[in-house]
N, C-alpha and C. Protein backbone atom coordinates (compact mmCIF):
# COMPACT_ATOMS: atom_id res chain seq x y z
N UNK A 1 31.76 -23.99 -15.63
CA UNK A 1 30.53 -24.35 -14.92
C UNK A 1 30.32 -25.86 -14.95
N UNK A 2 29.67 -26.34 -13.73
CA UNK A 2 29.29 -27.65 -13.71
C UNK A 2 28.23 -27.88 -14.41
N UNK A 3 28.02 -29.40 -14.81
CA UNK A 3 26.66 -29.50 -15.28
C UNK A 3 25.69 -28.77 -14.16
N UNK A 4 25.66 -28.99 -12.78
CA UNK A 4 24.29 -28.98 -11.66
C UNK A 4 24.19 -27.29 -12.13
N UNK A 5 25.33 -26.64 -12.24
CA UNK A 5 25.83 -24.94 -12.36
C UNK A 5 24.23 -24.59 -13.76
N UNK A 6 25.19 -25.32 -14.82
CA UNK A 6 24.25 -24.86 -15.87
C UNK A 6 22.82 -25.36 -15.56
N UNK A 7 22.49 -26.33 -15.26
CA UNK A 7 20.74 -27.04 -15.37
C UNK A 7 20.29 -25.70 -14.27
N UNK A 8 20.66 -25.73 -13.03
CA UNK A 8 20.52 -24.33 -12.18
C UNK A 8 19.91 -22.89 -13.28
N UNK A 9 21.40 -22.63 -13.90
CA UNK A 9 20.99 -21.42 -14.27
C UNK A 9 19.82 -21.14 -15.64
N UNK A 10 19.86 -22.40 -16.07
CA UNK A 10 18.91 -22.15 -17.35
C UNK A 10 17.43 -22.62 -16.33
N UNK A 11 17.17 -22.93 -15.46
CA UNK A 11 16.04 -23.24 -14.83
C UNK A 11 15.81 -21.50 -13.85
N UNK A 12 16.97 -20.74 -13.21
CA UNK A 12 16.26 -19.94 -12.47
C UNK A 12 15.86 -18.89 -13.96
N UNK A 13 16.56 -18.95 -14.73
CA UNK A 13 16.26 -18.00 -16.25
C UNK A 13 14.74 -18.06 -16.53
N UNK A 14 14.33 -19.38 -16.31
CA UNK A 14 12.80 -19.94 -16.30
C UNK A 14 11.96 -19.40 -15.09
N UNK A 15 12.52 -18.95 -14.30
CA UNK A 15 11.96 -18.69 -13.19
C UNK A 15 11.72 -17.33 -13.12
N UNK A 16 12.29 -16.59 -13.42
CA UNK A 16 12.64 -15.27 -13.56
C UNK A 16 11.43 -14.61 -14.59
N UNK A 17 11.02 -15.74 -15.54
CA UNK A 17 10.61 -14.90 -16.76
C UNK A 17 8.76 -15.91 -16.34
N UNK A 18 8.69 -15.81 -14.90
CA UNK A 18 7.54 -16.89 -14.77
C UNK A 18 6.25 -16.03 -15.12
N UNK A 19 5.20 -16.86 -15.52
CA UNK A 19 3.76 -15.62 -15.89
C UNK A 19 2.76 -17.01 -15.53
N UNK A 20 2.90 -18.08 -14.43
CA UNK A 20 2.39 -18.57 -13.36
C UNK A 20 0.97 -17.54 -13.31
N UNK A 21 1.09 -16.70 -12.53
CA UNK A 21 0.13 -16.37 -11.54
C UNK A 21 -0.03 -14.78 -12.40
N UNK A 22 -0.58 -14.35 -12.92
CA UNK A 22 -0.66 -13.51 -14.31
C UNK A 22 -1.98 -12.11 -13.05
N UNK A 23 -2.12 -12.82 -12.33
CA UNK A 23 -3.36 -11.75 -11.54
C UNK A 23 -2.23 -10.96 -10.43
N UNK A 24 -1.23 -11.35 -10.25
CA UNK A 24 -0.97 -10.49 -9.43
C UNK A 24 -0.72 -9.34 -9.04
N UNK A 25 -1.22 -8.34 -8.00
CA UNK A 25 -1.60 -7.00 -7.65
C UNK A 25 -0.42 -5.90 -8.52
N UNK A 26 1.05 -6.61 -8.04
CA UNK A 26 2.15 -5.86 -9.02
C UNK A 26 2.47 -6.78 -9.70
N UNK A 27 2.27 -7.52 -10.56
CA UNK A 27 2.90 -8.34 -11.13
C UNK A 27 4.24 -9.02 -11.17
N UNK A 28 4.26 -10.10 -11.92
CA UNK A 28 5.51 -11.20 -11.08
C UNK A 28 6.64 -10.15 -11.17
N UNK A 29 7.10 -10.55 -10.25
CA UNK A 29 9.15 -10.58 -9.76
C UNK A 29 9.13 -11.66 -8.94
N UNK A 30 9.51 -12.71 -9.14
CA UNK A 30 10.20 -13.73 -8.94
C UNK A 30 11.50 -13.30 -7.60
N UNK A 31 11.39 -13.31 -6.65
CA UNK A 31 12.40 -13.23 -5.78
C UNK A 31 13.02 -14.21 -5.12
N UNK A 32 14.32 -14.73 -5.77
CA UNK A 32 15.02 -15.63 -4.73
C UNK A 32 16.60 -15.61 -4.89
N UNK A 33 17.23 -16.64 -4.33
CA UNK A 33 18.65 -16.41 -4.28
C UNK A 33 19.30 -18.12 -4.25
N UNK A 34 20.03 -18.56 -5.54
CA UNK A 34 20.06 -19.92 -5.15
C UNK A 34 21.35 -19.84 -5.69
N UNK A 35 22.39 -21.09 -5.21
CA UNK A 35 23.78 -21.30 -6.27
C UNK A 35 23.68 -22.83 -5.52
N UNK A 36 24.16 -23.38 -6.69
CA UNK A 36 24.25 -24.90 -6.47
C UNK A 36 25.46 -25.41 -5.05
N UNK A 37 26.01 -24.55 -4.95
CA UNK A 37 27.04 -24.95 -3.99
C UNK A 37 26.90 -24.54 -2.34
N UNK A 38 25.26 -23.89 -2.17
CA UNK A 38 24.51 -23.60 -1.07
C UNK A 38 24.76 -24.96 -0.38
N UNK A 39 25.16 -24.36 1.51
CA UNK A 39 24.55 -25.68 2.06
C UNK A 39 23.56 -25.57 3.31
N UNK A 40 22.98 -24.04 3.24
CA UNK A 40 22.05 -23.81 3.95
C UNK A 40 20.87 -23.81 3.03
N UNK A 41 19.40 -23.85 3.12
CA UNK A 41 18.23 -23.32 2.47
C UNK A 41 17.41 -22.78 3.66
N UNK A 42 17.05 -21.44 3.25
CA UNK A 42 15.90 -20.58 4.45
C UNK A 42 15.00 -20.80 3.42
N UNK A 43 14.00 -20.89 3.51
CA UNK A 43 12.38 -21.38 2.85
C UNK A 43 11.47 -20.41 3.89
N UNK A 44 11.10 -19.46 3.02
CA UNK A 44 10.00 -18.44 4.09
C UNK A 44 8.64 -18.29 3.42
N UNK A 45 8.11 -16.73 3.34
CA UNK A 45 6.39 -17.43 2.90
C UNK A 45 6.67 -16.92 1.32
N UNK A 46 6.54 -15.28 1.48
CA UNK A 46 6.57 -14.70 -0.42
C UNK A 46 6.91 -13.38 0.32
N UNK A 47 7.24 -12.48 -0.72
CA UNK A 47 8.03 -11.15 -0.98
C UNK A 47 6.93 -9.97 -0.44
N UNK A 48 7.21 -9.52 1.00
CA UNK A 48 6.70 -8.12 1.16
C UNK A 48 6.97 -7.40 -0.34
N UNK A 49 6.16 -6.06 -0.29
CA UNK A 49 6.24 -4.73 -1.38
C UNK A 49 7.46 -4.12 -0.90
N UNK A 50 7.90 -4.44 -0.13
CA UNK A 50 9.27 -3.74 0.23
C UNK A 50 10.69 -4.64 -0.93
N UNK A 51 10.03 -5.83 -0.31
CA UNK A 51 11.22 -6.90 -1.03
C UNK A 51 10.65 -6.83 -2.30
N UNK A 52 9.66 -6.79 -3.03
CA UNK A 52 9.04 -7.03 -4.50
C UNK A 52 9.69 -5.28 -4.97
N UNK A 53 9.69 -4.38 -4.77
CA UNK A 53 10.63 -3.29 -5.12
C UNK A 53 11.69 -3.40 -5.39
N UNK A 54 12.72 -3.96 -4.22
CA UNK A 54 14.24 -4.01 -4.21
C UNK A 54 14.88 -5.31 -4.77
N UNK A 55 13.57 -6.63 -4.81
CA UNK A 55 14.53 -7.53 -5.43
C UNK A 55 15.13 -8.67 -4.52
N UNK A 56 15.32 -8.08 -3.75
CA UNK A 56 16.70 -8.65 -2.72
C UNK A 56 15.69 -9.03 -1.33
N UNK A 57 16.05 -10.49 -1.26
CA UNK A 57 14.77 -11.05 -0.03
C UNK A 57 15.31 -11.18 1.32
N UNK A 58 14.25 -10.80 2.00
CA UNK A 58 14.62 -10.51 3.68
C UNK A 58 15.20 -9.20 3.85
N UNK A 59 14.65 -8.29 2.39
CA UNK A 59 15.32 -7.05 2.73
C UNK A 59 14.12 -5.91 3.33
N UNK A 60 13.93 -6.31 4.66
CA UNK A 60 13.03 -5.66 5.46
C UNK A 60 13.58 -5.66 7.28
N UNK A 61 12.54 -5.42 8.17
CA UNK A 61 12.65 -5.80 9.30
C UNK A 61 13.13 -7.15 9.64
N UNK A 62 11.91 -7.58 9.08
CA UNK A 62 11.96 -9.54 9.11
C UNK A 62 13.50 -9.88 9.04
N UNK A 63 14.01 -9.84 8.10
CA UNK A 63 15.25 -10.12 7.32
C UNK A 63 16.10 -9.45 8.52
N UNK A 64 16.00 -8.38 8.96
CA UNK A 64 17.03 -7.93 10.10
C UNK A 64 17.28 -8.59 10.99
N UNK A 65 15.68 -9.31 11.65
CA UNK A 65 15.77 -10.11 13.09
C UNK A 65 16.29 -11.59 12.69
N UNK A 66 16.02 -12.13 11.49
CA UNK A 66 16.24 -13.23 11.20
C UNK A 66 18.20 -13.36 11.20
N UNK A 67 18.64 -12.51 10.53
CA UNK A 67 19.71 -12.32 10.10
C UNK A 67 20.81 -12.26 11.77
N UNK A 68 19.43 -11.75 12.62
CA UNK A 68 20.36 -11.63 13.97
C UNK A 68 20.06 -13.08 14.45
N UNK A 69 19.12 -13.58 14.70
CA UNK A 69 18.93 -15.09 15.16
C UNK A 69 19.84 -16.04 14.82
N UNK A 70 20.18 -16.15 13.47
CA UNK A 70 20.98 -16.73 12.44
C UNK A 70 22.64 -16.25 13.03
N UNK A 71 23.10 -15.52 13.68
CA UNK A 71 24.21 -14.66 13.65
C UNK A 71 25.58 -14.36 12.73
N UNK A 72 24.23 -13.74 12.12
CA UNK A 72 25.09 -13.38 10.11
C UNK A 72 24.66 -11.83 10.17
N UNK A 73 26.12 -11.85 9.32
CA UNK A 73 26.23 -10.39 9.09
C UNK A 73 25.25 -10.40 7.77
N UNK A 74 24.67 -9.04 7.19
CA UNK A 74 24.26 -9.11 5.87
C UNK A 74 24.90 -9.46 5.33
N UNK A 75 26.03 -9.46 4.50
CA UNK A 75 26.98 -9.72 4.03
C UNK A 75 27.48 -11.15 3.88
N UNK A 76 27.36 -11.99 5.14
CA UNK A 76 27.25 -13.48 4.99
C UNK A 76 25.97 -14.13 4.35
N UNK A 77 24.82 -13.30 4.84
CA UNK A 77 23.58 -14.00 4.84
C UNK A 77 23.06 -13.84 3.18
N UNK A 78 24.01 -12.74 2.59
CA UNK A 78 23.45 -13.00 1.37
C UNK A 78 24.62 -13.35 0.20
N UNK A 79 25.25 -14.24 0.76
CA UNK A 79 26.25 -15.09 -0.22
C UNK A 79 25.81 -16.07 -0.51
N UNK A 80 24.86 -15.68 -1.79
CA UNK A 80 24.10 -17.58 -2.55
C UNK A 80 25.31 -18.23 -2.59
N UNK A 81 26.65 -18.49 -2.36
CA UNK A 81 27.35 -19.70 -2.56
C UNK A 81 27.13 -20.41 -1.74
N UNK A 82 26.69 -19.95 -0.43
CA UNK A 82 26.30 -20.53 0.64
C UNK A 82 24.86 -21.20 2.00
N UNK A 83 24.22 -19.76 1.47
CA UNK A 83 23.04 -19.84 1.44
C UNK A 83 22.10 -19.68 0.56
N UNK A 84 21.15 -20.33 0.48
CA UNK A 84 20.32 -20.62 -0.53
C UNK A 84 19.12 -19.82 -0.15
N UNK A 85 18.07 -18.87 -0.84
CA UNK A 85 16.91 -18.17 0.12
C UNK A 85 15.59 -18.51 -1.35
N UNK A 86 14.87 -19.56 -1.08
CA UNK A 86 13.78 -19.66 -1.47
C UNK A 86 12.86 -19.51 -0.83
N UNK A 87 11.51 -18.81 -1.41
CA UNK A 87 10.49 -19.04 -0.41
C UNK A 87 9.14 -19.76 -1.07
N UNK A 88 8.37 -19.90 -0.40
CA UNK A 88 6.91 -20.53 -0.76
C UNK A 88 6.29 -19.86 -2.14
N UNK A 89 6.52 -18.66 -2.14
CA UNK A 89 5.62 -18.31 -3.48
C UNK A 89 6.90 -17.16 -3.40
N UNK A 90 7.20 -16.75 -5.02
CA UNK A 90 8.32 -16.15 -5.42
C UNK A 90 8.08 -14.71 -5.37
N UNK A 91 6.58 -14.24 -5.56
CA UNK A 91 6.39 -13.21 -6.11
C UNK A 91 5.05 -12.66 -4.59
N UNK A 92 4.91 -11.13 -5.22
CA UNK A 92 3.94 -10.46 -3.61
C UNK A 92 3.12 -11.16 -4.10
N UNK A 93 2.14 -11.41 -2.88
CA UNK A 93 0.87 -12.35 -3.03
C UNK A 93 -0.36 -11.13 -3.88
N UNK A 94 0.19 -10.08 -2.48
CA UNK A 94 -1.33 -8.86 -2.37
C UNK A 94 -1.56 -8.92 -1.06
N UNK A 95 -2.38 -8.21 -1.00
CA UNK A 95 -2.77 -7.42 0.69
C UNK A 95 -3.87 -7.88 0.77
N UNK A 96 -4.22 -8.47 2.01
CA UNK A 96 -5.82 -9.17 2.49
C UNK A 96 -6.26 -7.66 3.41
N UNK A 97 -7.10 -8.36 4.44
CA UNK A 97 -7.59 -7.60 5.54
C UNK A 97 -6.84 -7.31 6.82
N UNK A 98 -6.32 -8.33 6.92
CA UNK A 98 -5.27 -8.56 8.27
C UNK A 98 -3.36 -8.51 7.69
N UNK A 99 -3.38 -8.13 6.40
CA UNK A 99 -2.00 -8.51 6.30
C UNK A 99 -1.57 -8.27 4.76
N UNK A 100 -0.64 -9.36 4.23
CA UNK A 100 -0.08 -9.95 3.25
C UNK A 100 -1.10 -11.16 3.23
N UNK A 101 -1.06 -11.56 1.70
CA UNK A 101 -1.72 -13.00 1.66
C UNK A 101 -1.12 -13.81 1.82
N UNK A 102 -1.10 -14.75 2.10
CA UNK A 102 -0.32 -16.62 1.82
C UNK A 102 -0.19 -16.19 0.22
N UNK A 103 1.12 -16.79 0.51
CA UNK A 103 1.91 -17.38 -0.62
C UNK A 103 0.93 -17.94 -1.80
N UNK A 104 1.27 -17.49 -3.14
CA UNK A 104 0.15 -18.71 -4.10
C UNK A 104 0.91 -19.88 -4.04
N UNK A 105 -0.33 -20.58 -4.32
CA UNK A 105 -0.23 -22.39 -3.85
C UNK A 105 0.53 -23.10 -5.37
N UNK A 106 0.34 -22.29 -6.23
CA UNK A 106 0.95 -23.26 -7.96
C UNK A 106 2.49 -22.86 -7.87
N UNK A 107 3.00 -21.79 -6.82
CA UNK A 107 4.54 -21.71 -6.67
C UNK A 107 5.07 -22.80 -6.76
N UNK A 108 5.36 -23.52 -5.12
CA UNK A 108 6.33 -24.25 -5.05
C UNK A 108 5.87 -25.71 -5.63
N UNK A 109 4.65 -26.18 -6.21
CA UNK A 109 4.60 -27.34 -6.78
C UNK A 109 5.40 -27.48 -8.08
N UNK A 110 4.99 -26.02 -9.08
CA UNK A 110 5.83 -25.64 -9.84
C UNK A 110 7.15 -25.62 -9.78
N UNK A 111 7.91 -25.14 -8.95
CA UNK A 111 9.70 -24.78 -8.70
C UNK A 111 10.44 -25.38 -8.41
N UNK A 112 9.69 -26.01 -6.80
CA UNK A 112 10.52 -26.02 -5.51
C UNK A 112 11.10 -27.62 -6.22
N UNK A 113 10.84 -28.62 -6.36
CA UNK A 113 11.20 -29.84 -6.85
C UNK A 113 12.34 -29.72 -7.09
N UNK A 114 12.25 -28.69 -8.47
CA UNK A 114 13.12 -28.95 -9.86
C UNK A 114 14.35 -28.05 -8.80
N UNK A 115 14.50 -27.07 -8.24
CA UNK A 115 15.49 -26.32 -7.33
C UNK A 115 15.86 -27.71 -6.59
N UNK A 116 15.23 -27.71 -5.63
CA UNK A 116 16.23 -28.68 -4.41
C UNK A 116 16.95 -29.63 -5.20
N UNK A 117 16.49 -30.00 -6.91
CA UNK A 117 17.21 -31.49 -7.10
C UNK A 117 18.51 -30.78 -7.74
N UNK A 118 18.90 -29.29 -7.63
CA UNK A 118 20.11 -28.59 -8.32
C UNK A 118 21.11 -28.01 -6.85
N UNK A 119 20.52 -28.44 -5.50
CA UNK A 119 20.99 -27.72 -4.39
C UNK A 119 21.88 -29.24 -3.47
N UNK A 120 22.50 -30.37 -3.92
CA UNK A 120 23.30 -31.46 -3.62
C UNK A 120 24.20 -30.82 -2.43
N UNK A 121 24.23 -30.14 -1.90
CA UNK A 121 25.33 -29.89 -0.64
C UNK A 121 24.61 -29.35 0.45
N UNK A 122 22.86 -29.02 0.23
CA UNK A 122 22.10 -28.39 1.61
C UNK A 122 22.34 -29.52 2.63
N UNK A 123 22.40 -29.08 3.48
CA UNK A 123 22.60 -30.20 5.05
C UNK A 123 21.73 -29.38 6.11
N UNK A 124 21.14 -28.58 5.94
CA UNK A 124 20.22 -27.68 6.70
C UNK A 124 19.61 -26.69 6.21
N UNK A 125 18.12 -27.26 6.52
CA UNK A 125 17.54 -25.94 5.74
C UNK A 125 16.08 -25.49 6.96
N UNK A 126 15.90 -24.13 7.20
CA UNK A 126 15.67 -23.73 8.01
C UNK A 126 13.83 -23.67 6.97
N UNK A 127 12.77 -24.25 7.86
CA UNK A 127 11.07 -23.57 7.58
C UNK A 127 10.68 -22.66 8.50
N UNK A 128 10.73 -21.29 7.88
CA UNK A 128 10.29 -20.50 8.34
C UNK A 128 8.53 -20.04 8.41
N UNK A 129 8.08 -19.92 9.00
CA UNK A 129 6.38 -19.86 9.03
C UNK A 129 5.61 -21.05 8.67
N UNK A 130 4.27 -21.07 8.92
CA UNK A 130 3.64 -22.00 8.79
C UNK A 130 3.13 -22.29 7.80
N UNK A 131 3.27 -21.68 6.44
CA UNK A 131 3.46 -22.42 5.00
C UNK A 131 3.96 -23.25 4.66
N UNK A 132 5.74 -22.73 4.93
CA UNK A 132 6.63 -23.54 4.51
C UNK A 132 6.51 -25.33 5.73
N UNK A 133 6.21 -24.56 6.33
CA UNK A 133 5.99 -26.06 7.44
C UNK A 133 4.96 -26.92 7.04
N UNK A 134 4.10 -26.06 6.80
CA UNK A 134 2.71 -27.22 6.20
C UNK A 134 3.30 -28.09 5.16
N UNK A 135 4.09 -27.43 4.08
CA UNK A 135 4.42 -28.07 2.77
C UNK A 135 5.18 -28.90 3.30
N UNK A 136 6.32 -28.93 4.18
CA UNK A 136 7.49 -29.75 3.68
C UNK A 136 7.60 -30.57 5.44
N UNK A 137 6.38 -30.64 5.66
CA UNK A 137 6.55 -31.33 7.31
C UNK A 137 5.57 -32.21 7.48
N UNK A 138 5.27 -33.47 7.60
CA UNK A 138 4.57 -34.66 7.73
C UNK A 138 3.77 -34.45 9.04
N UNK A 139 3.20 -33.34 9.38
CA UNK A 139 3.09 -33.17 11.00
C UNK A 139 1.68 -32.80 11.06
N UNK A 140 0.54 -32.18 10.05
CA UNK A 140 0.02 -31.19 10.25
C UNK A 140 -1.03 -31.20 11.31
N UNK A 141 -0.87 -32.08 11.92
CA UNK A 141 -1.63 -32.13 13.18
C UNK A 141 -0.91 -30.99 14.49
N UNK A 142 -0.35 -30.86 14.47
CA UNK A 142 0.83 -29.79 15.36
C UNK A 142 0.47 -28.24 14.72
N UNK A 143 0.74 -27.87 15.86
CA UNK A 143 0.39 -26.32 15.21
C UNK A 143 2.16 -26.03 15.43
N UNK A 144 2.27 -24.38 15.20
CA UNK A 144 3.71 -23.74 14.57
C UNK A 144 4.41 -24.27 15.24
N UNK A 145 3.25 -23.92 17.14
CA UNK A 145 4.49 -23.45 18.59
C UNK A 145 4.83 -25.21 18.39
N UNK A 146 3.91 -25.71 18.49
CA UNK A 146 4.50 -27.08 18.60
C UNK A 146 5.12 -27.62 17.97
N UNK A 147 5.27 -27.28 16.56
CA UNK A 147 6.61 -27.31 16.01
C UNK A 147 7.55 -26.83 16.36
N UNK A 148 7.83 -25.96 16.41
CA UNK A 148 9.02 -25.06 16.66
C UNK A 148 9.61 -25.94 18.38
N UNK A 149 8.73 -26.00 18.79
CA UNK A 149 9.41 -26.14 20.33
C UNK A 149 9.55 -27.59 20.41
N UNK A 150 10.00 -28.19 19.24
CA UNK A 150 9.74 -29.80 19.38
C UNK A 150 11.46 -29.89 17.80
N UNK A 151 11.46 -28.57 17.65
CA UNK A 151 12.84 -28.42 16.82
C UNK A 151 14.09 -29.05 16.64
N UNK A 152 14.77 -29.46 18.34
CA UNK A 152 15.54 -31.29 18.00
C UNK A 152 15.06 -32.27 17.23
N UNK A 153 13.73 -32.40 17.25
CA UNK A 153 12.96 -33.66 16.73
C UNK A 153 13.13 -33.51 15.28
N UNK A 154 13.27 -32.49 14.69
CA UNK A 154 13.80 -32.06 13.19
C UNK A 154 15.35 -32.20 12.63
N UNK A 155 15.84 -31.69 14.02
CA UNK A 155 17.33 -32.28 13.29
C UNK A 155 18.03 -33.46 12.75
N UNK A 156 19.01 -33.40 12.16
CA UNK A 156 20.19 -32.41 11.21
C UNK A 156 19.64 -31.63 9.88
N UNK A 157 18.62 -32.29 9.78
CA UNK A 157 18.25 -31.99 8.42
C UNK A 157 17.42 -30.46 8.11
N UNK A 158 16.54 -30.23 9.43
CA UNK A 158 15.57 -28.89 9.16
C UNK A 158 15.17 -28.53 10.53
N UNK A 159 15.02 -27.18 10.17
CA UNK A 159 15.04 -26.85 11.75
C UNK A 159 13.40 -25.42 11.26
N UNK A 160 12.84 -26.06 12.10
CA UNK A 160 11.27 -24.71 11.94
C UNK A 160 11.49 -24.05 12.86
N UNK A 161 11.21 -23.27 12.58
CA UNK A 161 11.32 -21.26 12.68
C UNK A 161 10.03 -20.17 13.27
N UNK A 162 9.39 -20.08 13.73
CA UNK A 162 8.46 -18.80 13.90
C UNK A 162 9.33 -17.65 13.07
N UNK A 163 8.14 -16.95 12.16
CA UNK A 163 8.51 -15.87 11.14
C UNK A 163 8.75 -14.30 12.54
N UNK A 164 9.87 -14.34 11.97
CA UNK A 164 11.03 -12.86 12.79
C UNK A 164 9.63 -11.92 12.22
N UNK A 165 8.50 -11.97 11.76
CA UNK A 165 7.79 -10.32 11.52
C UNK A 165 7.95 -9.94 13.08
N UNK A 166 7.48 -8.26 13.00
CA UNK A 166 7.24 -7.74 14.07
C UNK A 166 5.72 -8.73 14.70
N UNK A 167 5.02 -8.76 13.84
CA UNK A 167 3.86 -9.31 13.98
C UNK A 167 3.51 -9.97 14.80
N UNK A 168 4.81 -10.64 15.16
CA UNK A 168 5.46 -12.11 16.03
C UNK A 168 5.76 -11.60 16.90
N UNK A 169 5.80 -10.48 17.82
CA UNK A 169 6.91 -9.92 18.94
C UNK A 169 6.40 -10.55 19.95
N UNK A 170 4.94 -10.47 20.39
CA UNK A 170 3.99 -10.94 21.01
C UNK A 170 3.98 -12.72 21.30
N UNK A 171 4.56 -13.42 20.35
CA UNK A 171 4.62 -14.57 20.16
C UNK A 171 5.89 -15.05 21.08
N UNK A 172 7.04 -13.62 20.47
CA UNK A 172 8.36 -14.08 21.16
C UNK A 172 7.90 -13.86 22.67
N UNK A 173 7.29 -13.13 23.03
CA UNK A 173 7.26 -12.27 24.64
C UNK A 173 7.04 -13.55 25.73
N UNK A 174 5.84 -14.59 24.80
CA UNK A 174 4.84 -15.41 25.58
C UNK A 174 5.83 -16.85 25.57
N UNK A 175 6.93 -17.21 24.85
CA UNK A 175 7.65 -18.15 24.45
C UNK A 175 9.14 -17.60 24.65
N UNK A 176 9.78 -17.58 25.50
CA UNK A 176 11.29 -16.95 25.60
C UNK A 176 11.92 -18.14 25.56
N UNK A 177 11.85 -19.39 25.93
CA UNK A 177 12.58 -20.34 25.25
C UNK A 177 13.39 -20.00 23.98
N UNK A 178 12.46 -19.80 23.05
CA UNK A 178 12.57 -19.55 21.54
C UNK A 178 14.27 -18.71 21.40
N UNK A 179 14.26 -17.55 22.13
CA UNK A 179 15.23 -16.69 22.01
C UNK A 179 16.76 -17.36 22.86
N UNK A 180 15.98 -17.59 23.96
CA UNK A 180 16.99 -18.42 25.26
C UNK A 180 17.23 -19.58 24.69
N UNK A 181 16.78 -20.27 24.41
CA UNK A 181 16.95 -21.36 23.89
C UNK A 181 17.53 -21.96 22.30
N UNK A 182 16.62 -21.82 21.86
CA UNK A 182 16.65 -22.30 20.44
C UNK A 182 17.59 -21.41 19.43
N UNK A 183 17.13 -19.92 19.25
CA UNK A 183 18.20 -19.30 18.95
C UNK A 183 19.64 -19.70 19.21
N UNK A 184 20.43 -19.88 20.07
CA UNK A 184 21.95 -20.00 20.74
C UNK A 184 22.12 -21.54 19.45
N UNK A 185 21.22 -22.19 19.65
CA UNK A 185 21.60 -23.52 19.17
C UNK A 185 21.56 -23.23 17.69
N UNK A 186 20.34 -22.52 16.99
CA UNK A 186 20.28 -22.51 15.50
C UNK A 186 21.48 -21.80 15.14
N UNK A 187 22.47 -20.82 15.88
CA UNK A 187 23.27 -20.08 15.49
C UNK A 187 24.64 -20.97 15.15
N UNK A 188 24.68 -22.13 16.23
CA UNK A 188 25.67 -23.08 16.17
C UNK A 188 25.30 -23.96 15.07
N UNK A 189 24.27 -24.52 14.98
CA UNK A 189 24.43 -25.25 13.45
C UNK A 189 24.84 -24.35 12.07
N UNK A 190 23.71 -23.17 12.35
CA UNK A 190 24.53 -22.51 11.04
C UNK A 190 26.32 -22.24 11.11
N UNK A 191 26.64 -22.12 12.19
CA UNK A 191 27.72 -22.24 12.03
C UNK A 191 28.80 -23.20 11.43
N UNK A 192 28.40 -24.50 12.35
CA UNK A 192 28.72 -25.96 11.54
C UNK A 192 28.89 -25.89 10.39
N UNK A 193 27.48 -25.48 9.58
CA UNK A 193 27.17 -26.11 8.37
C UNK A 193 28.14 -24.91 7.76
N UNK A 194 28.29 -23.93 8.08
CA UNK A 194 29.43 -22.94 6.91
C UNK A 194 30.52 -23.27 7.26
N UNK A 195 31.28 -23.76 8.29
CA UNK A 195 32.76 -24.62 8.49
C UNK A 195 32.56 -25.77 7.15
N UNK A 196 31.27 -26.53 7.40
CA UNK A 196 31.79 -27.69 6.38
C UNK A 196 31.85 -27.26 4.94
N UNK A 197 30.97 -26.07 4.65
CA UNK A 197 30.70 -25.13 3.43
C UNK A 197 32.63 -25.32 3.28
N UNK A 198 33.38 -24.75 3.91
CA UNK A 198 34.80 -24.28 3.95
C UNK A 198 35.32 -25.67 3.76
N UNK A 199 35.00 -26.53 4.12
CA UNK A 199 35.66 -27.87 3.73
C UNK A 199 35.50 -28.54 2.65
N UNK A 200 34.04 -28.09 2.11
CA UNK A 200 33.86 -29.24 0.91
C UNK A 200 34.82 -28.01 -0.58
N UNK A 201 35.04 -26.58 -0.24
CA UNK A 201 35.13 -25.66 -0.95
C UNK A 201 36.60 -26.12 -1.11
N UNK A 202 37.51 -26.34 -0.32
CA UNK A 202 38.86 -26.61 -0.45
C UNK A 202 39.27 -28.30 -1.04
């Protein structure tokens, strides 16, 4: 193991055993997927009860459509050597009125830092929903669509996302760009970026 290997693993060990947020509805599980030699990062909001059961993130609908946008097999999409899957808050928030809650806010001030400074080979990392965009985007005057549809203006480095929920279908219907458009292209960078994955590996 490398040094970045070990500081990684004794930090997600820390992560794993987090008691952060001590109120939550099921209590923590920590859900994510990181290896230092990632050179994608997906950054989404926090763990449906589907994913807080199984462990394993984007393991829902969401995770299906995303996984097709992306054009990854499961199987690619969940090789932490390559991709990296953090999200905004690690653990289920709880159920509001309209939904899932937002992400808790002491997550990623807590985590996210100390992770990205163990992830030296990301060259693209995808913000999915308007959490992760608020946090890590200098913009907040822009709302999602206008992020998202302004997505060159982000590249090489990050590319924002509208969240694949069903929730969103309605969103996709009114915006087909998104699919026609933007999709074809996000599929080609991820592509890129796992060719160079294959280059820096050899």
């Amino acid at each position: 193991m490398s040094r970045t290997e070990i500081v990684l693993h004794d930090l997600l060990a820390e992560v794993r055993t987090c008691q952060l947020c001590t109120d939550l509805p099921l209590g923590p599980r920590p859900v994510l997927r990181v290896e230092s030699s990632a050179t994608i990062l997906v950054i989404g909001q926090a763990p449906g009860t589907r994913v807080h059961a199984s462990g394993i993130p984007w393991d829902d609908p969401s995770g299906e459509r995303l996984r097709s946008w992306m054009g990854l097999s499961r199987e690619q999409f969940y090789d932490a050597s390559r991709i990296a899957i953090m999200p905004m808050g690690f653990c289920y928030p709880g159920r509001g009125r309209s939904g899932d809650l937002p992400p808790r806010k002491e997550c990623a001030p807590q985590w996210h830092r100390a992770i990205l400074d163990q992830l030296p080979h990301v060259s693209l990392t995808l913000l999915i929903g308007q959490y992760a965009q608020a946090y890590y985007l200098n913009d907040r005057r822009l709302t999602l669509t206008d992020r998202v549809k302004q997505w060159r203006h982000y590249l090489p480095e990050v590319l924002p996302l509208v969240h694949p929920s069903p929730r969103n279908y309605r969103w996709l219907a009114k915006n087909c760009w998104f699919e026609e458009e933007l999709v074809p292209n996000l599929r080609s960078e991820i592509a890129l970026r796992l060719n160079m994955h294959k280059i820096v590996r050899k």
